[in-house]
C-alpha atoms as a PDB file:
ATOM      1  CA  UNK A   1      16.753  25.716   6.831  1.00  0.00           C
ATOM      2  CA  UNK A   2      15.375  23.710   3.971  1.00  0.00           C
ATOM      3  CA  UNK A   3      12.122  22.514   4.513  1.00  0.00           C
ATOM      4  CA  UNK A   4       9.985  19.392   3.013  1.00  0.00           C
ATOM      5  CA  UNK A   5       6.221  19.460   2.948  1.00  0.00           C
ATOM      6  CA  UNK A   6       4.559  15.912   3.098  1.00  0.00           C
ATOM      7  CA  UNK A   7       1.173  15.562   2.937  1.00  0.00           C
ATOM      8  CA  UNK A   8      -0.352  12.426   4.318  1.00  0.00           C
ATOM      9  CA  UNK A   9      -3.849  11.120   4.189  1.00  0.00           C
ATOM     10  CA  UNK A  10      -6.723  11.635   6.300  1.00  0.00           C
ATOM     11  CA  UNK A  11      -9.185   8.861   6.846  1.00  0.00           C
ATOM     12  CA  UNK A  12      -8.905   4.830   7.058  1.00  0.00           C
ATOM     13  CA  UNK A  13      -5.085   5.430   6.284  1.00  0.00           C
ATOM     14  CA  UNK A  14      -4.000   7.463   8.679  1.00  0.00           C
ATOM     15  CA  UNK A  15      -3.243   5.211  11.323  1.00  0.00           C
ATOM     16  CA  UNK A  16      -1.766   2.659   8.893  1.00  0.00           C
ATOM     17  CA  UNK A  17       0.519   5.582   7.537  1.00  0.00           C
ATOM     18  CA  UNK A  18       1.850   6.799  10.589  1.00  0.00           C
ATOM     19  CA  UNK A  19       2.499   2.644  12.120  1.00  0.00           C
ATOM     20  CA  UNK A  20       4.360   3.001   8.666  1.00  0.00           C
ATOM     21  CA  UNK A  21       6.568   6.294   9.144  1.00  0.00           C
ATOM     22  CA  UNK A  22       7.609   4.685  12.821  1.00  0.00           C
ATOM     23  CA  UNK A  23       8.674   1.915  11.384  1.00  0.00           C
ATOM     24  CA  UNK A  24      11.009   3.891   8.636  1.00  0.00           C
ATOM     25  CA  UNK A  25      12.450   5.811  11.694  1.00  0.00           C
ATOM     26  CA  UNK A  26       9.971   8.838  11.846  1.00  0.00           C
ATOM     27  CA  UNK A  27       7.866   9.519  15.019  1.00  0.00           C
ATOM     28  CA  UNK A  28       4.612  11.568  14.244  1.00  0.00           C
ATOM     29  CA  UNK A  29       2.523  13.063  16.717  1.00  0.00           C
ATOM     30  CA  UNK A  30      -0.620  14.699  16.583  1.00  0.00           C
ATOM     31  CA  UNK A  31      -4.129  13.345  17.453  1.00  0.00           C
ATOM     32  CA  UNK A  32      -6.776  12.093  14.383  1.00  0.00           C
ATOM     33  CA  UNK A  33      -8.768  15.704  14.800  1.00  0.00           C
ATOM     34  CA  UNK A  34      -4.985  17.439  13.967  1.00  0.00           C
ATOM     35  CA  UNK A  35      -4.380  18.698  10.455  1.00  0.00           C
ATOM     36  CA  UNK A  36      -0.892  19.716  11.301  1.00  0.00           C
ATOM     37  CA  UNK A  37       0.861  16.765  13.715  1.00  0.00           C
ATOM     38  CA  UNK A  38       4.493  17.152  14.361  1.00  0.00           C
ATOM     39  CA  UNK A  39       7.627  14.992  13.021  1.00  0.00           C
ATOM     40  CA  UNK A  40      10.772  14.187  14.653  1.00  0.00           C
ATOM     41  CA  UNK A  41      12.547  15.507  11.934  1.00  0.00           C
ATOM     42  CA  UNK A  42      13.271  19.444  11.286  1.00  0.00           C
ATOM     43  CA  UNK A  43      13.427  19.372   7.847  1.00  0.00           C
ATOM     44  CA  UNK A  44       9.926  17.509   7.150  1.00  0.00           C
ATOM     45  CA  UNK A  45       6.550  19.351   7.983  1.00  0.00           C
ATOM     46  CA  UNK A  46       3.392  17.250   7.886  1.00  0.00           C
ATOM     47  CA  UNK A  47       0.144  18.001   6.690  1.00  0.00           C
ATOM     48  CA  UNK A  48      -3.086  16.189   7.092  1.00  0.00           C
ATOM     49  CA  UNK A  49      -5.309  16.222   3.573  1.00  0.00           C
ATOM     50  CA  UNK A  50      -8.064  13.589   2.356  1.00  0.00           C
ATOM     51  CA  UNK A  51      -6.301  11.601  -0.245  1.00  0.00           C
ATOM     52  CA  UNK A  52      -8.422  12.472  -3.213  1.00  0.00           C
ATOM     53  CA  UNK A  53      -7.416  16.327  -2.936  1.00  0.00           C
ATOM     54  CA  UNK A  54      -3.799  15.467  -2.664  1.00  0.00           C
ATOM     55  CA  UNK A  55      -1.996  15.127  -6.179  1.00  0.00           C
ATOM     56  CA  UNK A  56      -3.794  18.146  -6.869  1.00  0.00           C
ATOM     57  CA  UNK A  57      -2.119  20.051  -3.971  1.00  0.00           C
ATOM     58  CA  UNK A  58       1.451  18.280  -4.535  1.00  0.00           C
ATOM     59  CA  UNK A  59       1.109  19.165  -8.077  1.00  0.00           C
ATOM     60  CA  UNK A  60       0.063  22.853  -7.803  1.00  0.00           C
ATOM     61  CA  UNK A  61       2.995  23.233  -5.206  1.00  0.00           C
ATOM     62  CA  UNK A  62       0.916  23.510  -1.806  1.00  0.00           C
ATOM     63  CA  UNK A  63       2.984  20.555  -1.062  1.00  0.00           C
ATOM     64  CA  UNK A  64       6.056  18.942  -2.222  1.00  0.00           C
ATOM     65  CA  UNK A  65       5.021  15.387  -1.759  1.00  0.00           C
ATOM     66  CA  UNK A  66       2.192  13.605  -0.672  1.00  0.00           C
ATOM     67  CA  UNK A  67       0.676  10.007  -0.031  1.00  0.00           C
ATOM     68  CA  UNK A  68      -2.592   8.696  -2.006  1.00  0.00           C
ATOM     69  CA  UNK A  69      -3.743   6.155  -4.064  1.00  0.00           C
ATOM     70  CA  UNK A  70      -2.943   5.953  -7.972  1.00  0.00           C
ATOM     71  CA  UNK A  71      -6.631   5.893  -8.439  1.00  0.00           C
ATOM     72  CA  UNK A  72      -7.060   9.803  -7.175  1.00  0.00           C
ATOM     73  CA  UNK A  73      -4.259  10.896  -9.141  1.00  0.00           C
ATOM     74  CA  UNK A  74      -5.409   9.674 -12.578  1.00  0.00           C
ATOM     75  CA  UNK A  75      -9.120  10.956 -11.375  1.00  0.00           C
ATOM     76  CA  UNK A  76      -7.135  14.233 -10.973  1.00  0.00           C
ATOM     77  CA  UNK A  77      -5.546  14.002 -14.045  1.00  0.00           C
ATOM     78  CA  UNK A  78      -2.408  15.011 -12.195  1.00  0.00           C
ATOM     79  CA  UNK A  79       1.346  15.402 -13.518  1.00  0.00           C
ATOM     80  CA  UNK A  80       3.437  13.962 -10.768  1.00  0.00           C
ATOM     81  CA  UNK A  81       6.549  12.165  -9.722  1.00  0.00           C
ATOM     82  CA  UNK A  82       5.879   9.003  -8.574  1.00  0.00           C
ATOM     83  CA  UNK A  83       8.618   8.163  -5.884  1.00  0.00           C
ATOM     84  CA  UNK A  84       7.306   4.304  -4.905  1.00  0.00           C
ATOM     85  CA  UNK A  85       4.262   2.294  -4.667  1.00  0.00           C
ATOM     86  CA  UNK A  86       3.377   1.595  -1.261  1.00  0.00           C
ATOM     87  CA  UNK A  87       1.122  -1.637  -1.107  1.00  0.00           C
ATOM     88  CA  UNK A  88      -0.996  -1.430   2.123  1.00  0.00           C
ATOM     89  CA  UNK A  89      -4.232  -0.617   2.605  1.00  0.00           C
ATOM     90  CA  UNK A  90      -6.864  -0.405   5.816  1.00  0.00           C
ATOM     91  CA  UNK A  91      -7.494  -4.090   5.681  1.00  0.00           C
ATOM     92  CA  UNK A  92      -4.294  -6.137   3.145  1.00  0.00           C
ATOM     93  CA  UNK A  93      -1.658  -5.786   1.442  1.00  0.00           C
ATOM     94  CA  UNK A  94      -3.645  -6.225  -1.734  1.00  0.00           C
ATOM     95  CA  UNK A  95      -4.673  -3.861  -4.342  1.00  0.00           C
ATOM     96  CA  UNK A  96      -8.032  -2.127  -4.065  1.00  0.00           C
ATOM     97  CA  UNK A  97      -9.985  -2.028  -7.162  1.00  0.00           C
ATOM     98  CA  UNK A  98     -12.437   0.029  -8.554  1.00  0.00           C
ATOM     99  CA  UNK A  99     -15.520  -2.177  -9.752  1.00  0.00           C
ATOM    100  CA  UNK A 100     -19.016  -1.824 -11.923  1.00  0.00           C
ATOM    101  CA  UNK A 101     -21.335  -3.190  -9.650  1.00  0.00           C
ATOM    102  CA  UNK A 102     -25.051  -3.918  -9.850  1.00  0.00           C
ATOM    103  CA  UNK A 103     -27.724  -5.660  -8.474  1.00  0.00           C
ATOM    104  CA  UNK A 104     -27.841  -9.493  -8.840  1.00  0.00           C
ATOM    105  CA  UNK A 105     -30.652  -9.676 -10.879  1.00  0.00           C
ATOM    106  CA  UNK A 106     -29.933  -6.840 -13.270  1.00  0.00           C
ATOM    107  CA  UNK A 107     -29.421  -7.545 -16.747  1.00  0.00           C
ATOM    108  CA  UNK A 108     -26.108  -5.467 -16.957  1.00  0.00           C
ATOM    109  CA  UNK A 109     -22.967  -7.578 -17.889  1.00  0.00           C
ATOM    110  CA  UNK A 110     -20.915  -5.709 -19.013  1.00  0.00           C
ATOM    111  CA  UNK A 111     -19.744  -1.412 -20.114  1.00  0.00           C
ATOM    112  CA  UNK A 112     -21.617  -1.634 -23.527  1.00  0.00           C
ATOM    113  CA  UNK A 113     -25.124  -2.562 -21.226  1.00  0.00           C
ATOM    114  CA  UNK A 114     -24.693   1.008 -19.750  1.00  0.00           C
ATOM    115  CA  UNK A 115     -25.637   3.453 -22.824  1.00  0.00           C
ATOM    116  CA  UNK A 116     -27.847   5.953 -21.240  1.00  0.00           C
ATOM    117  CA  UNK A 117     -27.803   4.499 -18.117  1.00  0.00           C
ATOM    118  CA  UNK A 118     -27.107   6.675 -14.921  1.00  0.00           C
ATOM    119  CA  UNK A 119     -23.895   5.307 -12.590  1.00  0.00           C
ATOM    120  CA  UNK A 120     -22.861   6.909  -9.156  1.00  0.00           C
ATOM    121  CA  UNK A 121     -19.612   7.245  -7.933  1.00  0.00           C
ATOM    122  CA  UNK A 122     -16.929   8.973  -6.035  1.00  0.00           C
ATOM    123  CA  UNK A 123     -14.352   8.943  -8.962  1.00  0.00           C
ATOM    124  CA  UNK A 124     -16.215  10.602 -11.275  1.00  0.00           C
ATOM    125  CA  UNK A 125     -12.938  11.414 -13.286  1.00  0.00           C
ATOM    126  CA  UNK A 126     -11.814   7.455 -13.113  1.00  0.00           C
ATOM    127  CA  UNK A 127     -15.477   6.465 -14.488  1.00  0.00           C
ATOM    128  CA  UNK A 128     -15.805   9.037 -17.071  1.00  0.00           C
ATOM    129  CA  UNK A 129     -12.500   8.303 -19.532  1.00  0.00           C
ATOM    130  CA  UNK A 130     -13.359   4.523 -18.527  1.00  0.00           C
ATOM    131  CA  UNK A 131     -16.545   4.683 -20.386  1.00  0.00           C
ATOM    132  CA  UNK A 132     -14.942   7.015 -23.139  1.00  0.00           C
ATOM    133  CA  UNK A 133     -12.488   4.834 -23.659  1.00  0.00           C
ATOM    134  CA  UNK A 134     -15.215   2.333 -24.382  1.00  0.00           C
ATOM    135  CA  UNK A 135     -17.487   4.460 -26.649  1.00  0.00           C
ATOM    136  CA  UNK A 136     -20.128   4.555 -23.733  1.00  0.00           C
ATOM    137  CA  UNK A 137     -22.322   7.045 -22.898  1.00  0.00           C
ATOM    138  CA  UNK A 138     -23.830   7.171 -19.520  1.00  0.00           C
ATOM    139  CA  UNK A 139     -24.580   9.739 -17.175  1.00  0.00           C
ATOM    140  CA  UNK A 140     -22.082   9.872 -14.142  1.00  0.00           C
ATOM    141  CA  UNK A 141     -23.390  11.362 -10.536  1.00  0.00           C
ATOM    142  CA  UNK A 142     -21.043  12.249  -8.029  1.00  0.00           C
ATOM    143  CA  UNK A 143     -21.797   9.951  -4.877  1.00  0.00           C
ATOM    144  CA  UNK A 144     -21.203  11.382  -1.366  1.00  0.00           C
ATOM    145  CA  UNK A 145     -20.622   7.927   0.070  1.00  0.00           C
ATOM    146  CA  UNK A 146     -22.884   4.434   0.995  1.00  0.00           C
ATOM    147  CA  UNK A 147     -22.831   4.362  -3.015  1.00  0.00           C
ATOM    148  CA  UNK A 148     -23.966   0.412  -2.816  1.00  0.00           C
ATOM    149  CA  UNK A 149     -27.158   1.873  -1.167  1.00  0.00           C
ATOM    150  CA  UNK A 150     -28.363   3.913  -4.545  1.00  0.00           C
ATOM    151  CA  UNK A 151     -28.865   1.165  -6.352  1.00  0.00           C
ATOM    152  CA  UNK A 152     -31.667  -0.089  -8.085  1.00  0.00           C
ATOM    153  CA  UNK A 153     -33.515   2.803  -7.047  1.00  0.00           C
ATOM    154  CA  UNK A 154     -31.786   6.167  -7.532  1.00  0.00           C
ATOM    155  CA  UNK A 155     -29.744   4.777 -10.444  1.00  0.00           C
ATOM    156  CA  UNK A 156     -28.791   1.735 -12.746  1.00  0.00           C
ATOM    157  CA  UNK A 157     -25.414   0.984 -11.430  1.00  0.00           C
ATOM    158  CA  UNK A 158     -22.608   2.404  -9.020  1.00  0.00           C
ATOM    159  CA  UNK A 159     -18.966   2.436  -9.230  1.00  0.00           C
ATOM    160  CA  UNK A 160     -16.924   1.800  -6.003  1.00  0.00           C
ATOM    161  CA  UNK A 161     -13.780   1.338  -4.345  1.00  0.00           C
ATOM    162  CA  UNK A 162     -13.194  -2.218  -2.669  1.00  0.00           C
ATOM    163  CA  UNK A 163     -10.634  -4.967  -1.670  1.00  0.00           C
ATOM    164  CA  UNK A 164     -12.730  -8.169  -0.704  1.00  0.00           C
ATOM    165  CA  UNK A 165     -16.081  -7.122  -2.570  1.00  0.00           C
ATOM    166  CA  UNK A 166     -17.614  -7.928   1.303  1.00  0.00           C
ATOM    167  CA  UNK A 167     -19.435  -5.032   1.835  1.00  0.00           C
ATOM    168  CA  UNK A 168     -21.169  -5.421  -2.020  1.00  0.00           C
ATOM    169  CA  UNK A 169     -22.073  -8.641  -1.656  1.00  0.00           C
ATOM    170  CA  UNK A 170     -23.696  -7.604   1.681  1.00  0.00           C
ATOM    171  CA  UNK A 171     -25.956  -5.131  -0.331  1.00  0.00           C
ATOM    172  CA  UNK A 172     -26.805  -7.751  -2.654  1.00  0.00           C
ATOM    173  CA  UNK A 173     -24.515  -6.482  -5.682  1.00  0.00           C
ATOM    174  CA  UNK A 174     -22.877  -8.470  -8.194  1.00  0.00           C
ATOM    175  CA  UNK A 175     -19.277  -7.057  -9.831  1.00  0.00           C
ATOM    176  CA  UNK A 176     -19.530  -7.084 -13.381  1.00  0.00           C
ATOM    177  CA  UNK A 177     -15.855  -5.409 -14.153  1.00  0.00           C
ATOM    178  CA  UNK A 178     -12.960  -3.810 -12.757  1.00  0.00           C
ATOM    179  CA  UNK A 179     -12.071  -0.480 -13.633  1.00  0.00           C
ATOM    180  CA  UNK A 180      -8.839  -0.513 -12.372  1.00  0.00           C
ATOM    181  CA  UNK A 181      -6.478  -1.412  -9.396  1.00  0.00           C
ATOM    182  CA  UNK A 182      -4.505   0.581  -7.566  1.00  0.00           C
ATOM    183  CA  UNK A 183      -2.009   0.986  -5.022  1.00  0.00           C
ATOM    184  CA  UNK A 184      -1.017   3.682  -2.534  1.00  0.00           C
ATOM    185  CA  UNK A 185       1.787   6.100  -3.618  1.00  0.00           C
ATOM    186  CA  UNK A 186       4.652   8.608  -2.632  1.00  0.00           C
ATOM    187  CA  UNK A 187       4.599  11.194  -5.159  1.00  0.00           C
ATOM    188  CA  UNK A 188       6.263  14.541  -5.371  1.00  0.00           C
ATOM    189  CA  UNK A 189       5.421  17.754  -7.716  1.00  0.00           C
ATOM    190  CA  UNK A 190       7.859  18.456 -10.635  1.00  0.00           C
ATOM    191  CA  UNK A 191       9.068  21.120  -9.074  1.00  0.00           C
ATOM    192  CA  UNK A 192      10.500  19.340  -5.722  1.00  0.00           C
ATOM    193  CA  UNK A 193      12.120  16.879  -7.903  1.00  0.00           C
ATOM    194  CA  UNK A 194      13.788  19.873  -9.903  1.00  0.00           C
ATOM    195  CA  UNK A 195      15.133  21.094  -6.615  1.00  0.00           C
ATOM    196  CA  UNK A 196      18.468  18.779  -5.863  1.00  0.00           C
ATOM    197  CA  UNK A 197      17.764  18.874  -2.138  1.00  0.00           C
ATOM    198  CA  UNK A 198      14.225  18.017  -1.835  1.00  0.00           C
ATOM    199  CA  UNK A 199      15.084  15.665  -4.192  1.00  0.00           C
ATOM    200  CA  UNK A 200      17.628  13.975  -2.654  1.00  0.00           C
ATOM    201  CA  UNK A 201      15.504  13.940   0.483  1.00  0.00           C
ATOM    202  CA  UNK A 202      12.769  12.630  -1.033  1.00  0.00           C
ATOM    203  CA  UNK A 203      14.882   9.852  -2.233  1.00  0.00           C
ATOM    204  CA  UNK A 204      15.908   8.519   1.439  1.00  0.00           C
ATOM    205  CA  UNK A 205      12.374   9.001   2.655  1.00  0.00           C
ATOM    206  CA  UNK A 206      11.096   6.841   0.006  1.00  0.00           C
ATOM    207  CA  UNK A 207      14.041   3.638   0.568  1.00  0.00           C
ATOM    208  CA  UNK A 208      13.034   4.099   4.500  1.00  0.00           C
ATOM    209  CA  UNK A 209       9.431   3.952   3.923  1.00  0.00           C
ATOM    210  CA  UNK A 210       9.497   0.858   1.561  1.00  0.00           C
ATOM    211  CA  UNK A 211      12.516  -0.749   3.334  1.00  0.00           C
ATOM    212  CA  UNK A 212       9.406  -0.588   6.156  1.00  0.00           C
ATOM    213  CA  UNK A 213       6.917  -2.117   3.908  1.00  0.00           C
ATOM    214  CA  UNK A 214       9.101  -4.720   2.705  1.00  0.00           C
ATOM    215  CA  UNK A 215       9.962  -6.084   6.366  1.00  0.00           C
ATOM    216  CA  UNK A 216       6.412  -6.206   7.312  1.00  0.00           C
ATOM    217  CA  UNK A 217       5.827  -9.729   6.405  1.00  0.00           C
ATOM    218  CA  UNK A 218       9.602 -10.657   6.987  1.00  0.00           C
ATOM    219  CA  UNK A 219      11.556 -11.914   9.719  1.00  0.00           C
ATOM    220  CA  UNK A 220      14.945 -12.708  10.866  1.00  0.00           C
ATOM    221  CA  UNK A 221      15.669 -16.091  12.143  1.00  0.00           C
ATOM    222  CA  UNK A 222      19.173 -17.338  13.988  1.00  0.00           C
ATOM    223  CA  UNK A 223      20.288 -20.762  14.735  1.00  0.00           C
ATOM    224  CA  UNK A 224      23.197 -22.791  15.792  1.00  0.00           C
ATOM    225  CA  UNK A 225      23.925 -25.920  13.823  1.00  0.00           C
ATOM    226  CA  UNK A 226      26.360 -28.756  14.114  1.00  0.00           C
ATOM    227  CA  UNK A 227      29.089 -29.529  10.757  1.00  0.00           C
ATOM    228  CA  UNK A 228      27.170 -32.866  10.268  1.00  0.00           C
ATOM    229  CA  UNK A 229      23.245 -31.186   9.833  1.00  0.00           C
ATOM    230  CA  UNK A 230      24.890 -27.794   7.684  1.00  0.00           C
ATOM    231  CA  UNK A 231      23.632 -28.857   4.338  1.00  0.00           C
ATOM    232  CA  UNK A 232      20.373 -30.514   5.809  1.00  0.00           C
ATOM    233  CA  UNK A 233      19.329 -27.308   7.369  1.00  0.00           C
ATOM    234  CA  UNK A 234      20.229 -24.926   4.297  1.00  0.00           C
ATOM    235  CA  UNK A 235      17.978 -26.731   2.197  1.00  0.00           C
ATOM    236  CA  UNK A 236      14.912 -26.109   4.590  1.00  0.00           C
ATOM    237  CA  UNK A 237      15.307 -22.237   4.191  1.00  0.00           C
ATOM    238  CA  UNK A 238      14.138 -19.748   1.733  1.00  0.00           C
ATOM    239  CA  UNK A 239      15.823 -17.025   1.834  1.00  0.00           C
ATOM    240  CA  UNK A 240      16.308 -13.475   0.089  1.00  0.00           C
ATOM    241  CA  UNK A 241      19.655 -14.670  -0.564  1.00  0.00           C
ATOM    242  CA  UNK A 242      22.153 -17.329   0.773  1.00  0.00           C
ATOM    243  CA  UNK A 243      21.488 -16.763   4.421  1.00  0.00           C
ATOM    244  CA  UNK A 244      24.610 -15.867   6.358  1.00  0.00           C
ATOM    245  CA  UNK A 245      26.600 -18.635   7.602  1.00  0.00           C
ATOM    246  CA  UNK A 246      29.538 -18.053  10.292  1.00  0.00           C
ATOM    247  CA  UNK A 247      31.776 -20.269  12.626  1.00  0.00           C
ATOM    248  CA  UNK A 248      30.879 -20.431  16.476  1.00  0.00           C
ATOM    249  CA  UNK A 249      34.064 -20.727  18.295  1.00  0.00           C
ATOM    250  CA  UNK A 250      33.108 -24.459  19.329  1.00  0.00           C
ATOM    251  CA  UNK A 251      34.817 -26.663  16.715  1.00  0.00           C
ATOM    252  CA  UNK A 252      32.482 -28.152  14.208  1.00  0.00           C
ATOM    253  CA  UNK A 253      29.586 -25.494  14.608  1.00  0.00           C
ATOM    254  CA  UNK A 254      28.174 -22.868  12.939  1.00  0.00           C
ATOM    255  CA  UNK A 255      25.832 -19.343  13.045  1.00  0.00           C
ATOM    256  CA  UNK A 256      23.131 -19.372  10.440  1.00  0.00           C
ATOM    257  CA  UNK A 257      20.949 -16.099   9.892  1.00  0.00           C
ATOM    258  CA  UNK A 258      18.759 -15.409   7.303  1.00  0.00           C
ATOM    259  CA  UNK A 259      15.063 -13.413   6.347  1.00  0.00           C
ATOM    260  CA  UNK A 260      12.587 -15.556   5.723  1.00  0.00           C
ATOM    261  CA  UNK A 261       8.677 -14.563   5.241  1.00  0.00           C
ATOM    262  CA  UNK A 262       6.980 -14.627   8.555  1.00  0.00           C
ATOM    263  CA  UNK A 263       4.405 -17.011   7.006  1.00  0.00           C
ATOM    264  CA  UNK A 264       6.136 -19.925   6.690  1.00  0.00           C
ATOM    265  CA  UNK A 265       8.426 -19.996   9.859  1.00  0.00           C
ATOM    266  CA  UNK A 266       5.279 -21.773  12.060  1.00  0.00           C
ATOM    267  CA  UNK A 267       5.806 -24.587   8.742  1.00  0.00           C
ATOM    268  CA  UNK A 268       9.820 -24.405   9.171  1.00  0.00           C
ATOM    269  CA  UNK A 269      10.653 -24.356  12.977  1.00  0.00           C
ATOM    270  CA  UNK A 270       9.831 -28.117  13.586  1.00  0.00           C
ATOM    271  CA  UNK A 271      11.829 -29.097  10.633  1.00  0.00           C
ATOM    272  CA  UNK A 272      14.546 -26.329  11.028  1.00  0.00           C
ATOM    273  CA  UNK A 273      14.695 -28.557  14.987  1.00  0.00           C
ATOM    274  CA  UNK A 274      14.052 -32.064  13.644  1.00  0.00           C
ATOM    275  CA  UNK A 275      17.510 -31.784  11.344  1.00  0.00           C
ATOM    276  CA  UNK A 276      19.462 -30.647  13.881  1.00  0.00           C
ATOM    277  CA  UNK A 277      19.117 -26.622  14.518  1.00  0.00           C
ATOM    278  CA  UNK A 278      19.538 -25.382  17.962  1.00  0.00           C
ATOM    279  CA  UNK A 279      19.020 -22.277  19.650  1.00  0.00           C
ATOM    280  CA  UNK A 280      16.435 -21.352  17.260  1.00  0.00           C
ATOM    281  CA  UNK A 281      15.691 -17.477  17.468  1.00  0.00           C
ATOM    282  CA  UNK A 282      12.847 -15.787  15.760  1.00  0.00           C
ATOM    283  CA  UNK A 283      13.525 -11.740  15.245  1.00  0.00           C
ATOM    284  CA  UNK A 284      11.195  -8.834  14.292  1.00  0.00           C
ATOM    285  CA  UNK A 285      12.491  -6.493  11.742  1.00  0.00           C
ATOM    286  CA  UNK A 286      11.274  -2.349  10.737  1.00  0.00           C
ATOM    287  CA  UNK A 287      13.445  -2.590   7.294  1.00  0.00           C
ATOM    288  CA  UNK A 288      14.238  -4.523   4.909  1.00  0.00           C
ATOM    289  CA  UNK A 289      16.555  -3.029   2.188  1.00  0.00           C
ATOM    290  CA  UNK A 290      17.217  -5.324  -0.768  1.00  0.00           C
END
């Protein structure tokens, strides 16, 4: 039998990327201590790797695909395919960015201000073209985590991951630029995507799990109204497209359905009822596939 080896990340992810994998139709098991959890699906083994090892492993051919941010495959330098950005994260669905941060009072303001200055960081790769790119030199420590701590005393400045800047501006640090931003990603090695059926595999795995995404925020909503209030309605919902319009068997009614973002239906339902809607359902959805 063929056979598909995914590996997923370990860490503040995990739990985010399995919710995700239900909700494309694939039921993992396996506690957060297991390195090797089970899949409902014969043709897909799982294994458990911290994502900043994993483009490394999926492009060396330990696995055939694997799930970590863009950041940790450019600080790997690896050659990959990327399959589809998947835009979650522990806390949002925004980007997390890589910043320069330093203490508030510190006279750094920008990557020239750190010539012969010492940074720590986790993406020592990431920080190290960023500052040849600029014509910098600085010396880069690897940091084993609590980076904001290491600053002003251990060294001038730190480079670290994070989405609301919270945790910096609890340390009293100050972001002076961003590195970069980055999403998570399904990526495969060259060699799966050589192979026709790993590839082909790897190409419904990747609409399920972004069909998933894109419903996240997204709901279906279904309501009965009269002939008279058709037009009134329509023009109080946004829609991916034209939403669905059908005729009820009771002359001079009609079916509307449509996908609207969850967001705004709390705004909508009082209007949606005040021209006329009845029967006003609200649906969850696990895909969305545009």
């Amino acid at each position: 039998m063929n056979k598909l080896v995914i590996g997923l990340p370990k860490g503040s992810l995990q739990e985010s990327t399995y919710g995700l994998f239900k909700k494309a139709g694939f039921s993992i098991k396996g506690g957060s201590r297991s390195y090797f959890p089970s899949i409902d699906d014969d043709e897909i083994e799982i294994r458990i790797l911290r994502a900043q090892e994993m483009s490394r492993y999926v492009e060396h051919g330990m696995l055939d695909a694997g799930i970590a941010g863009l950041d940790w495959v450019e600080a790997n330098g690896s050659d990959v395919v990327n399959l589809c950005d998947m835009v979650y994260s522990k806390q949002s669905k925004s980007p997390i960015r890589w910043v320069l941060a330093v203490p508030n009072d510190s006279p750094i303001s920008s990557v020239k201000d750190l010539e012969g200055k010492k940074i720590a960081t986790e993406g020592v790769g990431i920080v190290e073209r960023w500052l040849a790119k600029n014509g910098v030199k600085a010396e880069v420590e690897f940091s084993w985590g609590a980076t904001e701590v290491k600053v002003p005393d251990f060294v001038d400045a730190i480079v670290d991951i994070t989405e609301t800047g919270s945790s910096l501006r609890a340390n009293n640090l100050k972001i002076v630029e961003t590195l970069m931003e980055s999403y998570t990603q399904f990526f495969c090695s060259q060699d799966a995507w050589a192979d026709e059926w790993k590839k082909q595999k790897l190409q419904k795995i990747a609409l399920l799990l972004k069909a998933a995404l894109d419903a996240e925020d997204k709901v279906l909503l279904k309501m009965n109204v009269e002939a008279a209030n058709l037009e009134t309605v329509k023009t109080l919902l946004p829609a991916l497209h034209s939403p669905t319009i059908n005729s009820l068997t009771e002359e001079g009614w009609f079916a509307i359905e449509t996908v609207v973002d969850e967001s705004v239906v709390r705004e909508i339902i009082p209007d949606l009822k005040a021209a006329g809607a009845e029967g006003i359902i609200e649906i969850s959805l696990n895909k969305v596939v545009a």
